[in-house]
C-alpha atoms as a PDB file:
ATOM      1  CA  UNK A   1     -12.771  -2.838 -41.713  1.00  0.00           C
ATOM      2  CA  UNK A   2     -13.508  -2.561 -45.081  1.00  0.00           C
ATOM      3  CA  UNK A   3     -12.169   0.583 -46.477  1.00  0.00           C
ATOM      4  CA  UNK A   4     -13.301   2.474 -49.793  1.00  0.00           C
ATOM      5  CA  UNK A   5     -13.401   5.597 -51.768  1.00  0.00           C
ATOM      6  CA  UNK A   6     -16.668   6.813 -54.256  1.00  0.00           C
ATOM      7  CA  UNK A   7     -17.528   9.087 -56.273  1.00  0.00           C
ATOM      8  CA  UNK A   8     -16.463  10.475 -59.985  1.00  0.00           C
ATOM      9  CA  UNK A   9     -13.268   9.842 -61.109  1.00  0.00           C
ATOM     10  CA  UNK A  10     -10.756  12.015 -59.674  1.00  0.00           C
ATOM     11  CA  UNK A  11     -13.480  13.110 -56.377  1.00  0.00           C
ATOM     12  CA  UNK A  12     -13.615  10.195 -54.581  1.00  0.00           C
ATOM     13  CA  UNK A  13     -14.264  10.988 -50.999  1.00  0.00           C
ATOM     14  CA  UNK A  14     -13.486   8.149 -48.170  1.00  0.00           C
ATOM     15  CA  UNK A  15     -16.193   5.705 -47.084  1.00  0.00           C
ATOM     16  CA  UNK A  16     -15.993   2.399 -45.412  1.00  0.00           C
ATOM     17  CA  UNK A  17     -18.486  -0.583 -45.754  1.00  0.00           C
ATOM     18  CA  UNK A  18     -21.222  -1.034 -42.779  1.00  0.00           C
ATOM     19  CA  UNK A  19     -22.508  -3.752 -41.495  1.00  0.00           C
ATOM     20  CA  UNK A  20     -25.400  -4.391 -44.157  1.00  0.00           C
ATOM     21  CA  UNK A  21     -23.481  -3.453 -46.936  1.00  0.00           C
ATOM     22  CA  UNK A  22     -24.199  -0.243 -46.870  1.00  0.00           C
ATOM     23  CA  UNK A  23     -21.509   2.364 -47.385  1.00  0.00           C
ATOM     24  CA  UNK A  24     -20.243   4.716 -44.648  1.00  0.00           C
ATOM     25  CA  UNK A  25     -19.026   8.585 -45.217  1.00  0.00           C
ATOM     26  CA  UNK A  26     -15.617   8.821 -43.633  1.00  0.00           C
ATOM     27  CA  UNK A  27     -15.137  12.220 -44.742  1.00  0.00           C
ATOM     28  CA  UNK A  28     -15.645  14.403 -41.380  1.00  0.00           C
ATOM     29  CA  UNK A  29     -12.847  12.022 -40.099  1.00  0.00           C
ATOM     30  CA  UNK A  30      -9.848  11.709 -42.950  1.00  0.00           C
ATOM     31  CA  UNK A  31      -9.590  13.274 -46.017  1.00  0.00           C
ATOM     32  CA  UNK A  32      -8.515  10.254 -47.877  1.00  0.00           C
ATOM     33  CA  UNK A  33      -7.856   6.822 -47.625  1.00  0.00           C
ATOM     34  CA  UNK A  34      -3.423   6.664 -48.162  1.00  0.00           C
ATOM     35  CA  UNK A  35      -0.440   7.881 -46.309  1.00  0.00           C
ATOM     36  CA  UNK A  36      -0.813   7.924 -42.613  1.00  0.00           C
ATOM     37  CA  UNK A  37      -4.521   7.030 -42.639  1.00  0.00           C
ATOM     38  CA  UNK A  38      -3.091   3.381 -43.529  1.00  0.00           C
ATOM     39  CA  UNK A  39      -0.352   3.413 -40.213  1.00  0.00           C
ATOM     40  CA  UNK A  40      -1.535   1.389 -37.530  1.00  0.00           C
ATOM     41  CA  UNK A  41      -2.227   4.250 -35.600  1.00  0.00           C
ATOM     42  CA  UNK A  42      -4.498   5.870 -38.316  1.00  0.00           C
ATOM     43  CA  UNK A  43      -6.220   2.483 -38.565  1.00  0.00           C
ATOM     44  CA  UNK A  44      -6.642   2.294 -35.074  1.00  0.00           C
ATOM     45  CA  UNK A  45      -8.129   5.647 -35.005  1.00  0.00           C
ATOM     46  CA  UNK A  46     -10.882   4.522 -38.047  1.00  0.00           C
ATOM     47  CA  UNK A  47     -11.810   1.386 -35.806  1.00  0.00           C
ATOM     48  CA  UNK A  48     -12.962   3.279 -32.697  1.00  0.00           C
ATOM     49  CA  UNK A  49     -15.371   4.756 -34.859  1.00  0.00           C
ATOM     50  CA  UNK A  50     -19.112   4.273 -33.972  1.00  0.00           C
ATOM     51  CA  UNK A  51     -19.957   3.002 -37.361  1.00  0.00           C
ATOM     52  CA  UNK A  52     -23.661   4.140 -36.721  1.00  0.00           C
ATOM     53  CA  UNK A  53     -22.233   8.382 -36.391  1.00  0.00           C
ATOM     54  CA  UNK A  54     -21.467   7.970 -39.889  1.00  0.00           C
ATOM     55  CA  UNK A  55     -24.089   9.255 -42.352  1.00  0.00           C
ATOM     56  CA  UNK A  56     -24.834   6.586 -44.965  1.00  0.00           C
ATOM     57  CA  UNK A  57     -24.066   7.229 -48.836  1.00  0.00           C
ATOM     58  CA  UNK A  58     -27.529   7.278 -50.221  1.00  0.00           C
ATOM     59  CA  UNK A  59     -27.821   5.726 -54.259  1.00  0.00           C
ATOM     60  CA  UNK A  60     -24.926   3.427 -55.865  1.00  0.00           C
ATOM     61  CA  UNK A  61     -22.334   5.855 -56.374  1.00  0.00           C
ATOM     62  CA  UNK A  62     -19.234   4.913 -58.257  1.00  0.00           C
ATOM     63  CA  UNK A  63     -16.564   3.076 -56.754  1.00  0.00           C
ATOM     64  CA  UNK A  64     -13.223   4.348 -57.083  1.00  0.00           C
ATOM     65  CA  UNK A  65      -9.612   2.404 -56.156  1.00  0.00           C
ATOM     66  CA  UNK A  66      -9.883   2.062 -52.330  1.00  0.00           C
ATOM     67  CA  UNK A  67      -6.719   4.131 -51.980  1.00  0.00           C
ATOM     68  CA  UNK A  68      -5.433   7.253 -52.854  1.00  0.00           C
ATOM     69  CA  UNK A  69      -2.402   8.429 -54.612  1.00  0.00           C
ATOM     70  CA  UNK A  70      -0.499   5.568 -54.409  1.00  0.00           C
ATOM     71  CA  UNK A  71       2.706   6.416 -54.343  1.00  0.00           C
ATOM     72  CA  UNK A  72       4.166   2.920 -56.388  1.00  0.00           C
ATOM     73  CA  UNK A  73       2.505   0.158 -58.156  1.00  0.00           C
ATOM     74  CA  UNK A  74       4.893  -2.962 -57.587  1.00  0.00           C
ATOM     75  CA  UNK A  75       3.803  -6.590 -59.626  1.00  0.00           C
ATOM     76  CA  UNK A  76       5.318  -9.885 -59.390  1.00  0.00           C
ATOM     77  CA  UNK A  77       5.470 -11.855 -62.116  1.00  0.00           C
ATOM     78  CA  UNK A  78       5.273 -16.466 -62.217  1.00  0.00           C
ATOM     79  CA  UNK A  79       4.474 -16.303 -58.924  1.00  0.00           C
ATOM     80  CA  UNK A  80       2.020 -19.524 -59.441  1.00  0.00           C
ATOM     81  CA  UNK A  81       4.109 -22.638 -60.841  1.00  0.00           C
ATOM     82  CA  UNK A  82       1.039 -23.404 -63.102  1.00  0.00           C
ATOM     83  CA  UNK A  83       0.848 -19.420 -64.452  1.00  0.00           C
ATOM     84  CA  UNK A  84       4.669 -19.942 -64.993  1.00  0.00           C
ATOM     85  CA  UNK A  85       3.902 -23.305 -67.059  1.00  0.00           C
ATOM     86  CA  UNK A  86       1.457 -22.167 -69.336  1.00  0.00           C
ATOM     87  CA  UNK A  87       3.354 -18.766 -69.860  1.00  0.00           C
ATOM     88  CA  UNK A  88       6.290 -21.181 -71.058  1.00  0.00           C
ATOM     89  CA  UNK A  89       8.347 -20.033 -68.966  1.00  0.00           C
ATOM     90  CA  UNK A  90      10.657 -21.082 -65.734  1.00  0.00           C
ATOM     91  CA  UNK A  91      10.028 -20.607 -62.649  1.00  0.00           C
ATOM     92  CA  UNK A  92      11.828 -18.363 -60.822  1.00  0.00           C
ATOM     93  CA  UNK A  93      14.066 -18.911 -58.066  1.00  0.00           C
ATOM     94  CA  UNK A  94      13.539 -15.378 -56.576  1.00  0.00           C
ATOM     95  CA  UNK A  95      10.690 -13.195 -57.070  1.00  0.00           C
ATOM     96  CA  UNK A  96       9.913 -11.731 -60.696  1.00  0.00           C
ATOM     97  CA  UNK A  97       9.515  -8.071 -59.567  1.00  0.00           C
ATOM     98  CA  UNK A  98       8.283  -5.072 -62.479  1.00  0.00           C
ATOM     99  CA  UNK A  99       5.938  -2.005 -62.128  1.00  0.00           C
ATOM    100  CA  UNK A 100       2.791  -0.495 -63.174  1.00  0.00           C
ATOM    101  CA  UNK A 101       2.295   2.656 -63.789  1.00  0.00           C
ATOM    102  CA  UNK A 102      -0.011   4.602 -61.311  1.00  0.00           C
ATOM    103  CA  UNK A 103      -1.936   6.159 -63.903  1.00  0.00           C
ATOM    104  CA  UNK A 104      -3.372   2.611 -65.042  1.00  0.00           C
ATOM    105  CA  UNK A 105      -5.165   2.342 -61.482  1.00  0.00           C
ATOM    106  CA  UNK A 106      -8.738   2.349 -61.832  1.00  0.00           C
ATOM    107  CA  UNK A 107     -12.162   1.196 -60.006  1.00  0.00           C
ATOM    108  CA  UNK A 108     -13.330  -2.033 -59.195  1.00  0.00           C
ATOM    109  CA  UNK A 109     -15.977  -1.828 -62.265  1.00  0.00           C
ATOM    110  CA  UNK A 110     -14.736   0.707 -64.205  1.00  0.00           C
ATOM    111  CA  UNK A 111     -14.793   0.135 -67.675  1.00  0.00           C
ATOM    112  CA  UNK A 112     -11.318  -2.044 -69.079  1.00  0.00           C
ATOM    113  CA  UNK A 113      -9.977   0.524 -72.076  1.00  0.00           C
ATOM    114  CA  UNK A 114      -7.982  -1.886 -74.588  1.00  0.00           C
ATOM    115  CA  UNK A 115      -6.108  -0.129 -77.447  1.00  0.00           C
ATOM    116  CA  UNK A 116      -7.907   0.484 -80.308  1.00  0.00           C
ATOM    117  CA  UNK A 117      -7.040  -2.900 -82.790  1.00  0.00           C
ATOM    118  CA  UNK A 118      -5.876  -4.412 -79.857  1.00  0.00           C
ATOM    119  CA  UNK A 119      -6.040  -8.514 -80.176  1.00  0.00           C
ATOM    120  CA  UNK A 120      -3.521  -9.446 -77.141  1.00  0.00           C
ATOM    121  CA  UNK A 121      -5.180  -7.853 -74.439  1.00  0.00           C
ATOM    122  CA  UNK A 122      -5.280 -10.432 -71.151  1.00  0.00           C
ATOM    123  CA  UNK A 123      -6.836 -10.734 -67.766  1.00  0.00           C
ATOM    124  CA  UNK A 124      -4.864 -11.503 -64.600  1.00  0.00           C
ATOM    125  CA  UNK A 125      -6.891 -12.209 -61.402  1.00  0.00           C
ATOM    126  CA  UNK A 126      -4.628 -11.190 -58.084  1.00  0.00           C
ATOM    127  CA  UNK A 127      -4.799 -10.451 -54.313  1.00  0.00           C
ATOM    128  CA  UNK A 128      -2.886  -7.378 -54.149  1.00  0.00           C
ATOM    129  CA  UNK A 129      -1.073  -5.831 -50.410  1.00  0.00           C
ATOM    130  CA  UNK A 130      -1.241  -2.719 -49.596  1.00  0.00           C
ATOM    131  CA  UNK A 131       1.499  -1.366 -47.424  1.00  0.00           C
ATOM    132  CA  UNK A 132       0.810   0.904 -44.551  1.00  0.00           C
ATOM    133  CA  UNK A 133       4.234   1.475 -43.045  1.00  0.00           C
ATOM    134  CA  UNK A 134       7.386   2.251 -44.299  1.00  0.00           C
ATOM    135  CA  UNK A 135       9.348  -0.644 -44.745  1.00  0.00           C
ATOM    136  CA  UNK A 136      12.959  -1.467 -45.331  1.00  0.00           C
ATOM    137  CA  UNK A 137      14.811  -4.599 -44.937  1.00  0.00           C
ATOM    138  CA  UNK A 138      12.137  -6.287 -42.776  1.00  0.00           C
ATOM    139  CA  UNK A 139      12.184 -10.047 -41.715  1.00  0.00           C
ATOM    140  CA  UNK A 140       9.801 -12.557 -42.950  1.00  0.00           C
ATOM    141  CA  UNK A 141       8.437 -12.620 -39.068  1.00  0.00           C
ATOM    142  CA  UNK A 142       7.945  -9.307 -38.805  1.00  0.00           C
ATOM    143  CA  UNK A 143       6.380  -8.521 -42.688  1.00  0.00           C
ATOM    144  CA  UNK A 144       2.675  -8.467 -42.365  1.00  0.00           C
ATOM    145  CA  UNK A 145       2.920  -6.180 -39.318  1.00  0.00           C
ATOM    146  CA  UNK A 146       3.783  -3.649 -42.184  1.00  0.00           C
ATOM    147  CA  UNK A 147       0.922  -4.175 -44.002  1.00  0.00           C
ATOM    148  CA  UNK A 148      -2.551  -2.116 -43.785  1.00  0.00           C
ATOM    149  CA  UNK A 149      -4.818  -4.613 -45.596  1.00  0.00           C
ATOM    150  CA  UNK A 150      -5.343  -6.621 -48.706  1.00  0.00           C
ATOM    151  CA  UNK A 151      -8.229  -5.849 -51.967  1.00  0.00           C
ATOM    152  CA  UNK A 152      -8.823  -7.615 -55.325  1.00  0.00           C
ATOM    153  CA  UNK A 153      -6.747  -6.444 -58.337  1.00  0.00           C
ATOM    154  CA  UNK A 154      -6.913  -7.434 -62.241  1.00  0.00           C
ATOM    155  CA  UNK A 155      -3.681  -7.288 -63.522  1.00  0.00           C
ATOM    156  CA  UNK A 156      -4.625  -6.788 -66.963  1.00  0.00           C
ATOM    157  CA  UNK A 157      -1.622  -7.298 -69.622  1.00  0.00           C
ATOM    158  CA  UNK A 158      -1.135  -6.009 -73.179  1.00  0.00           C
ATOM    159  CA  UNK A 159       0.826  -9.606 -74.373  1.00  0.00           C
ATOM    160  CA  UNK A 160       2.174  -7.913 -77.705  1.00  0.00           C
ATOM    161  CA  UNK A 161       3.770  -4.992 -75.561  1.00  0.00           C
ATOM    162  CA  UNK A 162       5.052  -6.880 -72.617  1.00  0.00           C
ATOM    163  CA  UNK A 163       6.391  -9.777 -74.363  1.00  0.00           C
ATOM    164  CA  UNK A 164       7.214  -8.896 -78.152  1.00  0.00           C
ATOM    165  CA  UNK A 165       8.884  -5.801 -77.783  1.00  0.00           C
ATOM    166  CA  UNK A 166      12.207  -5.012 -76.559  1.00  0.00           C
ATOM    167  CA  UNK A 167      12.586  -2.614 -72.939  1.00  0.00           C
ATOM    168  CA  UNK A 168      10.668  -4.405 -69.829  1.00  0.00           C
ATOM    169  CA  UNK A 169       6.847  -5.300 -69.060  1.00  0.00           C
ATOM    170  CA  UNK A 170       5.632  -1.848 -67.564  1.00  0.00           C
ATOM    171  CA  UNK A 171       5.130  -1.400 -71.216  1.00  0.00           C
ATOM    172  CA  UNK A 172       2.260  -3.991 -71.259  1.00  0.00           C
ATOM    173  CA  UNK A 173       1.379  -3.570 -67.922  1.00  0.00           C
ATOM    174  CA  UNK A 174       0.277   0.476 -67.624  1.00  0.00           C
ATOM    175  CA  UNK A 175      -2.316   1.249 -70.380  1.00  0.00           C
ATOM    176  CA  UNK A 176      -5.302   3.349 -68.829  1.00  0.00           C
ATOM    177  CA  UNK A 177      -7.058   1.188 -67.108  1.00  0.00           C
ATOM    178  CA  UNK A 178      -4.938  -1.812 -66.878  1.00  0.00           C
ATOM    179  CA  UNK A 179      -4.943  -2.010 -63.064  1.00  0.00           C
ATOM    180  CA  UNK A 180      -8.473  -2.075 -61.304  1.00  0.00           C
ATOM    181  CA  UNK A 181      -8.216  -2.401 -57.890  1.00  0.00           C
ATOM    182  CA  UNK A 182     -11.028  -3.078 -54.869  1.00  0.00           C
ATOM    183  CA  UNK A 183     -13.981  -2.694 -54.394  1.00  0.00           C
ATOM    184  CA  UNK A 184     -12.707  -2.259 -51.052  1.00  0.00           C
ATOM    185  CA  UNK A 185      -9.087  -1.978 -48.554  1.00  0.00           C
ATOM    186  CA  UNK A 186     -10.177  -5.340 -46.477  1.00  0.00           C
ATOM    187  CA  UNK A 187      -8.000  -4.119 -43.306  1.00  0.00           C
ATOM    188  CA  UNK A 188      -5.415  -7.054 -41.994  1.00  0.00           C
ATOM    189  CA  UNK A 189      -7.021  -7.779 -39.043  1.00  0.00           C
ATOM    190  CA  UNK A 190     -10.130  -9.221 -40.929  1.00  0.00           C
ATOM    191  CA  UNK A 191      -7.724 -11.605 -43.207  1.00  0.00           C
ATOM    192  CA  UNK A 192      -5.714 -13.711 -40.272  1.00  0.00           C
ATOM    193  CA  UNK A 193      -4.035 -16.285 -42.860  1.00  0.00           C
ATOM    194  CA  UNK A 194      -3.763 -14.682 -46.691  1.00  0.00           C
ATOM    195  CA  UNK A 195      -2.197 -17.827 -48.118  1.00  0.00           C
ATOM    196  CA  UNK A 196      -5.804 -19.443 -47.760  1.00  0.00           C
ATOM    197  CA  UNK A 197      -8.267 -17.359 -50.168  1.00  0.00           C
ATOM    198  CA  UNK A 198      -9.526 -19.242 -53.254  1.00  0.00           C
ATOM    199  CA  UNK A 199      -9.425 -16.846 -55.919  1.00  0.00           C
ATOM    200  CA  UNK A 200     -11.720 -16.427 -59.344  1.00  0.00           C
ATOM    201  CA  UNK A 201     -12.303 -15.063 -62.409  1.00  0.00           C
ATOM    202  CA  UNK A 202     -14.929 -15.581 -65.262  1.00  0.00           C
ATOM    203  CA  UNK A 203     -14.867 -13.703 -68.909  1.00  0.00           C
ATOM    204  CA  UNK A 204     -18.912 -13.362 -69.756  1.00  0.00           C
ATOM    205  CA  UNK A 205     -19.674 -16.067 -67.295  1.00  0.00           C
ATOM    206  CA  UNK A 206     -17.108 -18.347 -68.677  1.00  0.00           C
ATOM    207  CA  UNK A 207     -14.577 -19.722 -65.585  1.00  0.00           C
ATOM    208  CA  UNK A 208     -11.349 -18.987 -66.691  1.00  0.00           C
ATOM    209  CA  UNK A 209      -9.172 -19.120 -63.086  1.00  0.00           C
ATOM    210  CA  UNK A 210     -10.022 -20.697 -60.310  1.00  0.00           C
ATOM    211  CA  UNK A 211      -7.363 -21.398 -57.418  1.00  0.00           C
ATOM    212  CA  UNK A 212      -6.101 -20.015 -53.706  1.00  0.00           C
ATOM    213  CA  UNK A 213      -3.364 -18.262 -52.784  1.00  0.00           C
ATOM    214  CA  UNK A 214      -1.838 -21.154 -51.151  1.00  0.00           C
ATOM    215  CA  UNK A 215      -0.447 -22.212 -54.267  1.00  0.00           C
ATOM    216  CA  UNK A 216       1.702 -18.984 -54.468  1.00  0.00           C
ATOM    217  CA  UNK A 217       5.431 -19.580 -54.746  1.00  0.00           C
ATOM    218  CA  UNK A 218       6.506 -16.513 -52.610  1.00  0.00           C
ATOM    219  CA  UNK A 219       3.621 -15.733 -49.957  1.00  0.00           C
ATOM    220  CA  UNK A 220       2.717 -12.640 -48.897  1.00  0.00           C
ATOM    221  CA  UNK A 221       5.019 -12.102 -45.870  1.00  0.00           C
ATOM    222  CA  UNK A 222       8.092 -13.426 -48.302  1.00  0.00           C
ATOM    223  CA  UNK A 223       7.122 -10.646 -50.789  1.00  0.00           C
ATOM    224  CA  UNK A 224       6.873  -8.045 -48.794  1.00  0.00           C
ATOM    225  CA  UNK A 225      10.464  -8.906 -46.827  1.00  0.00           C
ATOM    226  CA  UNK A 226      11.989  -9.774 -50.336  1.00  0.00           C
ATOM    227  CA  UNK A 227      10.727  -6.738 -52.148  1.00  0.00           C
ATOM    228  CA  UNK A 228      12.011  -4.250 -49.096  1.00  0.00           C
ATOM    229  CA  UNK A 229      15.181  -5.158 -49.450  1.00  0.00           C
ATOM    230  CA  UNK A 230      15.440  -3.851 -53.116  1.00  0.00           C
ATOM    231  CA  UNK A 231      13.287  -0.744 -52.182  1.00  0.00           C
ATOM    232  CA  UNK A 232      11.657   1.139 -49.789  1.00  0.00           C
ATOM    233  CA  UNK A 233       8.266   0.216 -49.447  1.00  0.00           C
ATOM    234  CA  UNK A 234       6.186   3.791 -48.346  1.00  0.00           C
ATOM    235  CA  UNK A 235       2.824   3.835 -46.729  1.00  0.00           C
ATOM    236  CA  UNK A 236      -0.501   3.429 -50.059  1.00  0.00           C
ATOM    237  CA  UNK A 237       2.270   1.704 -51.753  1.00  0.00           C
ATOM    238  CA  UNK A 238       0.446  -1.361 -53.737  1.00  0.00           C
ATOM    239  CA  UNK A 239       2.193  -4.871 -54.474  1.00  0.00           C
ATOM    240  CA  UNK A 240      -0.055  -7.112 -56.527  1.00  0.00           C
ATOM    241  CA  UNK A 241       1.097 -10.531 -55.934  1.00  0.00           C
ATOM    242  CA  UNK A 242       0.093 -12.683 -59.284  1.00  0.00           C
ATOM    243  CA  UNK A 243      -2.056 -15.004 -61.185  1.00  0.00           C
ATOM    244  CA  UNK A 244      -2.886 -18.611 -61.025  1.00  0.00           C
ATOM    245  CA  UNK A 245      -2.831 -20.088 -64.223  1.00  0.00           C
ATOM    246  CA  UNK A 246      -6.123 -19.630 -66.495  1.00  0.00           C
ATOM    247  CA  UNK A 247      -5.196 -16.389 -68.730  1.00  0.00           C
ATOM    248  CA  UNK A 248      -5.890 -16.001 -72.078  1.00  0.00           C
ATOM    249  CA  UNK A 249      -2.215 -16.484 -73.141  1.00  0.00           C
ATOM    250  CA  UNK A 250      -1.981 -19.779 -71.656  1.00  0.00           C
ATOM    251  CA  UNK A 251      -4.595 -21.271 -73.856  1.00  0.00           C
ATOM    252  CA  UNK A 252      -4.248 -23.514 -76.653  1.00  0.00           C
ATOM    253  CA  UNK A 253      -5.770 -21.519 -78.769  1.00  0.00           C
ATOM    254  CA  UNK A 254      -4.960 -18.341 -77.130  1.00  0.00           C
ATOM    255  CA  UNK A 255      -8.074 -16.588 -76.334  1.00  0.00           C
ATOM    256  CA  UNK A 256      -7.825 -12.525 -75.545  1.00  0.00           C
ATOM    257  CA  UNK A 257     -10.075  -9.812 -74.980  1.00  0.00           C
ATOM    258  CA  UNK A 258     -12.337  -8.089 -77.185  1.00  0.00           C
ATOM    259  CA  UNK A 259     -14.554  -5.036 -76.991  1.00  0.00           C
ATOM    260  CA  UNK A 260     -17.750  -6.364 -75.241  1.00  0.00           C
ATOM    261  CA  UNK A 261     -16.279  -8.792 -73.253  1.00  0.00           C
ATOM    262  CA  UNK A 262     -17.542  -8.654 -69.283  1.00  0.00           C
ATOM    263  CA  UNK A 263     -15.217  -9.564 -66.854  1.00  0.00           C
ATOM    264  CA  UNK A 264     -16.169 -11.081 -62.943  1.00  0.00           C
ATOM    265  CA  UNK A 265     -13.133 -11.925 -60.497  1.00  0.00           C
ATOM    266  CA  UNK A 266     -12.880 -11.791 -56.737  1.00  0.00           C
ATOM    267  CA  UNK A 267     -10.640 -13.131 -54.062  1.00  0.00           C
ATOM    268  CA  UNK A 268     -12.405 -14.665 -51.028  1.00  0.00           C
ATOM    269  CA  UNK A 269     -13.176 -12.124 -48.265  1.00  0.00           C
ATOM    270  CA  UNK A 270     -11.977  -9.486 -50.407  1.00  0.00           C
ATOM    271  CA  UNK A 271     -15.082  -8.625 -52.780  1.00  0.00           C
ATOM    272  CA  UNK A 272     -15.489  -8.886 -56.480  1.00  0.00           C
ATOM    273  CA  UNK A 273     -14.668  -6.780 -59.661  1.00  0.00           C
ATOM    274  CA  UNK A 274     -17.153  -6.298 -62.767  1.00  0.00           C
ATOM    275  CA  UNK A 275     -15.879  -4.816 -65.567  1.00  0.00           C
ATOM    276  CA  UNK A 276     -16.690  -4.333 -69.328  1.00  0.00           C
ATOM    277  CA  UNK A 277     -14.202  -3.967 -71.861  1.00  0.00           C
ATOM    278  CA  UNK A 278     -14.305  -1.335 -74.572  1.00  0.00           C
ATOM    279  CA  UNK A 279     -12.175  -0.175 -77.478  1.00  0.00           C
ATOM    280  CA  UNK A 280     -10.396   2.989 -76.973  1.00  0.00           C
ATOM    281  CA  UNK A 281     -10.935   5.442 -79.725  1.00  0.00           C
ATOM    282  CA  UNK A 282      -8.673   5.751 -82.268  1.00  0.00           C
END
């Protein structure tokens, strides 16, 4: 299944991708996509759905972060030897683990708000997890069972704030929104091997990354085992797994993003992101 949520910012109701792209009104069955909905129960419910009962959204409406109220935003950092190179910096032995805040998440084509002034503002193309159990100290063999699905998430990153000031990278990482996610909740069943998905990302038609998630350092089922061991993991959580190398602060000259700027990225099976980027008002 492909999972989603449209509508205005703040209304989204639940919907889920038919079979001719069309999208699906899951309202009369959950209130939202999150919590329990994401169990394997509650996404065994959602599949014995007769996809044709569902009334079809008529018109393009808005997409909005295919889950809500996440309860944490998790990131790991270098977790592509290349990324690591061109950030100038080693890589790690063990997961680099920081947060975002949950009040940078934002649609798949939402506009991308940079600070007014702002001439540091980067892109970071990522396959993100979402969990849909609650999880604590869970083997590698066991990890994915934990997970609900996978979507598409730009990890974009103010370089000035994560890097040249003192405290840690939330700083840089959680600027309104700095953390579109989607267009859809691609459920796990659909994505039998995640460490094979070439992965994208173009700035006004310009290919910036290009790579698969084989070339991860920590896969997915590492993460997830790793990063439950340091916390508990809760069902809508989202863990965005890094970038292959290709950002704007890896260039020689460094190249960032500027008011005007469209961005196109998209992990394979897992959809594609548009977004423009504006100034924020001063």
């Amino acid at each position: 299944m492909k999972l989603l949520r449209y509508g205005p910012p703040g209304h989204e109701k639940p919907g889920l991708l038919g079979p001719n792209g069309e999208i699906r009104d899951l309202s009369p069955h959950v209130d939202d996509i999150g919590g329990d909905v994401l169990s394997s129960e509650g996404l065994r419910k959602l599949q014995h759905i007769d996809i044709t009962s569902l009334a079809v959204v008529e018109g393009h409406p808005r997409l909005g972060p295919p889950v809500g109220h996440v309860p944490n935003f998790i990131a790991i950092g270098l977790n592509y030897a290349d990324h690591a190179k061109e950030a100038g910096m080693e890589i790690p032995n063990e997961p680099v683990l920081f947060s975002k805040s949950t009040s940078c998440i934002s649609g798949p084509n939402d506009d991308v708000v940079i600070p007014a002034g702002s001439r540091h503002s980067d892109w970071e193309a990522e396959i993100a997890f979402v969990i849909g159990t609650r999880t604590q100290h869970v083997s590698v063999q066991n990890a994915l069972d934990h997970v609900a699905g996978y979507c598409v998430c730009n990890d974009v990153s103010q370089r000035n704030w994560q890097l040249e000031t003192t405290g840690q990278w939330i700083k840089g990482k959680s600027y309104q929104t700095f953390g579109p996610i989607g267009p859809w909740l691609v459920t796990i069943d659909e994505i039998p091997d995640p460490q094979s998905l070439d992965i994208f990302l173009e700035v006004n038609g310009e290919r910036m990354q290009s790579s698969n998630t084989s070339q991860m350092i920590f896969p997915i089922a590492e993460l997830v085992s790793i990063v439950s061991n340091f916390m508990t993991l809760l069902p809508g959580d989202v863990v965005t797994t890094g970038t292959p190398p290709g950002v704007g602060l890896g260039m020689k000259p460094q190249r960032f993003l500027k008011a005007g700027d469209e961005m196109r990225l998209g992990v394979q099976g897992l959809g594609e992101q548009r977004q423009k980027v504006v100034e924020a008002s001063s």
